[in-house]
Protein backbone atom coordinates (compact mmCIF):
# COMPACT_ATOMS: atom_id res chain seq x y z
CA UNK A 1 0.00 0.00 0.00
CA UNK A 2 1.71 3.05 -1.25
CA UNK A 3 0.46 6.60 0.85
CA UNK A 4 1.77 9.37 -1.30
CA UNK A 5 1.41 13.13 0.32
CA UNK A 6 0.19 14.80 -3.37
CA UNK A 7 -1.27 17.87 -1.67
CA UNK A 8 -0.48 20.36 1.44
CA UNK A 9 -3.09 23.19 2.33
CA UNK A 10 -1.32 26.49 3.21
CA UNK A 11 -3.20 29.09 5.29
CA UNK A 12 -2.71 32.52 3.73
CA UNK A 13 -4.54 36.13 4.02
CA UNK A 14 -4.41 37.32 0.52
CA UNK A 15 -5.31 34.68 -1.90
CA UNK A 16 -3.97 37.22 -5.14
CA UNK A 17 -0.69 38.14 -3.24
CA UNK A 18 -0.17 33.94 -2.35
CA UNK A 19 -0.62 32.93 -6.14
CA UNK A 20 1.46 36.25 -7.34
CA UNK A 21 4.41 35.31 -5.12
CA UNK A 22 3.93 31.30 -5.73
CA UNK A 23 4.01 31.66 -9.99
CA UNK A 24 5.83 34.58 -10.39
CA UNK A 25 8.70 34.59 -7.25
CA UNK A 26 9.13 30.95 -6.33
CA UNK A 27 8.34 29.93 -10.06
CA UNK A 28 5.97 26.82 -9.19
CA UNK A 29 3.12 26.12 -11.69
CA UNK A 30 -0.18 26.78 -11.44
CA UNK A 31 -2.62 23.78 -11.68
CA UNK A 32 -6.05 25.03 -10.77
CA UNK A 33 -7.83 28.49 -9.88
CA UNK A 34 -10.99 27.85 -9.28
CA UNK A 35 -13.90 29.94 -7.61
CA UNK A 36 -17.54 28.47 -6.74
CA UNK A 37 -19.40 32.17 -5.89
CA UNK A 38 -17.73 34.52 -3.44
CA UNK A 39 -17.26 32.22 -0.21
CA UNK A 40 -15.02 29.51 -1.48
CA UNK A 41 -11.98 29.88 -3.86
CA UNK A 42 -8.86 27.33 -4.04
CA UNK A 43 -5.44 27.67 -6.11
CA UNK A 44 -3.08 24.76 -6.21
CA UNK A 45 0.20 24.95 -7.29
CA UNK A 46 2.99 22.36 -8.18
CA UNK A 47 6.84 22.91 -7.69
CA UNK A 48 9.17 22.29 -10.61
CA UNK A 49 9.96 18.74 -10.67
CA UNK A 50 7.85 17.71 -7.60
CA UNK A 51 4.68 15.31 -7.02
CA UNK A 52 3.77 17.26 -4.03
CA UNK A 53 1.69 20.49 -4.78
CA UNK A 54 0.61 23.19 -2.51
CA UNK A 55 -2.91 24.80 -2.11
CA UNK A 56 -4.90 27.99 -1.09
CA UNK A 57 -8.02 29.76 -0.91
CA UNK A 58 -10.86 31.46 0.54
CA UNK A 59 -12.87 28.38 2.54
CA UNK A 60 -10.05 25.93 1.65
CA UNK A 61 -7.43 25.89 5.79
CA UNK A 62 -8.35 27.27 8.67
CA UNK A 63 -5.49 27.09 10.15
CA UNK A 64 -3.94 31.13 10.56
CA UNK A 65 -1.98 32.47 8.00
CA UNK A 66 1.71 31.54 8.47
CA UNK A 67 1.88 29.09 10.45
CA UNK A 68 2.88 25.92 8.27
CA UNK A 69 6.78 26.18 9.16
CA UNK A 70 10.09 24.53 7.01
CA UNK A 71 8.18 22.59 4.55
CA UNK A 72 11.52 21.38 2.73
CA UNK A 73 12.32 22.15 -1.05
CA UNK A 74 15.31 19.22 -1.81
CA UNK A 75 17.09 20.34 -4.93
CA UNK A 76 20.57 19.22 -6.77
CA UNK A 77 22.35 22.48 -6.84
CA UNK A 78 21.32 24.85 -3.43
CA UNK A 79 23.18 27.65 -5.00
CA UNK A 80 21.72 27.60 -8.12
CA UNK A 81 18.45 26.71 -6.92
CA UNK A 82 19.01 29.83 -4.31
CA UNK A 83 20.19 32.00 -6.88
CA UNK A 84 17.14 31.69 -8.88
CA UNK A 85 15.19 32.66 -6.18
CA UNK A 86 16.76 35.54 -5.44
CA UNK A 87 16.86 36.75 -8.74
CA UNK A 88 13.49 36.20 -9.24
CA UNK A 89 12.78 38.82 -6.00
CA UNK A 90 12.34 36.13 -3.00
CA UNK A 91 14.43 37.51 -0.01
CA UNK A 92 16.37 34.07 1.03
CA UNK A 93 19.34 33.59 3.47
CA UNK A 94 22.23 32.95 2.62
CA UNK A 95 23.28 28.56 2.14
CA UNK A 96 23.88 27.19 5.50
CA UNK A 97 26.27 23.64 5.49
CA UNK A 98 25.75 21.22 8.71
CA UNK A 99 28.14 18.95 9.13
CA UNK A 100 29.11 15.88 10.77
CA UNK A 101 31.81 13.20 10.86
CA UNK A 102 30.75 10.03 8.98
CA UNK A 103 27.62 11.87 7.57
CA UNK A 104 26.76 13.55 4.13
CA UNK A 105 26.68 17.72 4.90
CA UNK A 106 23.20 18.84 4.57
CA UNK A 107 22.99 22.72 2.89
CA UNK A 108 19.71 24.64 3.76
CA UNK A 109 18.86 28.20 2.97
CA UNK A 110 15.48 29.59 4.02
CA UNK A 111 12.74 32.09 2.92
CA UNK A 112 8.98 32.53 3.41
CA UNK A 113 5.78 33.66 1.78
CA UNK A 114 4.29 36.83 2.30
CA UNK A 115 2.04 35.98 5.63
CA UNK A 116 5.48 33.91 6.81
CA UNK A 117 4.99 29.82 5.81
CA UNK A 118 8.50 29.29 5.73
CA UNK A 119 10.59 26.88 3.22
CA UNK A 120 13.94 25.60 2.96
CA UNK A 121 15.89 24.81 0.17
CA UNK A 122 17.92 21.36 1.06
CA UNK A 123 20.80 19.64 -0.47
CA UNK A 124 22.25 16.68 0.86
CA UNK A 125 25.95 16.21 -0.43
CA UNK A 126 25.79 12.37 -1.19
CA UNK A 127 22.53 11.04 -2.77
């Protein structure tokens, strides 16, 4: 029995400024917009290259806005993958390496939406 995690809701305030920073910032695709009348509104979104999507809305969480924390981006190349970002306007921290004897270094570097669900990039050094 496979369980595959395809979809995680994200509570946000501004449904426009979530899907404007989403496509146009973090560059992730954007699989549905879809209203039914004024009360209920949901936008899912995909990143590049992953099975897992992300979605938001009026009537869709209601959780409060920022508070789904380091939901983890794993990429190849963290500096390339960071320097996308940043070129595309996201404010990101700088690559952070932890290390430890006998283990691959993990890299992270860290930004968050506009109503603060945070994300880390992560690269481990030997996949």
């Amino acid at each position: 029995m496979d369980f595959k995690l395809e979809l995680i809701p994200l509570p946000v305030t501004d449904v426009d400024r979530a899907k404007d920073f989403y496509e146009r910032l973090a560059g992730f695709h954007v699989d549905h917009d879809v209203a039914f009348g004024d009360e209920f509104r949901v936008v899912q979104l995909t990143p590049p290259g992953s099975a897992c999507s992300i979605a938001f809305g009026k009537g869709v969480v209601g959780s409060a806005p920022g508070s789904v924390q380091m939901l983890h981006l794993v990429v190849d190349d963290i500096h390339a993958a960071r320097e996308e970002l940043a070129g595309r306007g996201v404010e990101i921290a700088e690559v952070e390496t932890m290390s430890a004897e006998g283990k691959p270094d993990v890299a992270y570097a860290r930004f968050a939406d506009p109503d603060g669900n945070t994300w880390t990039l992560q690269m481990v050094s030997a996949r």
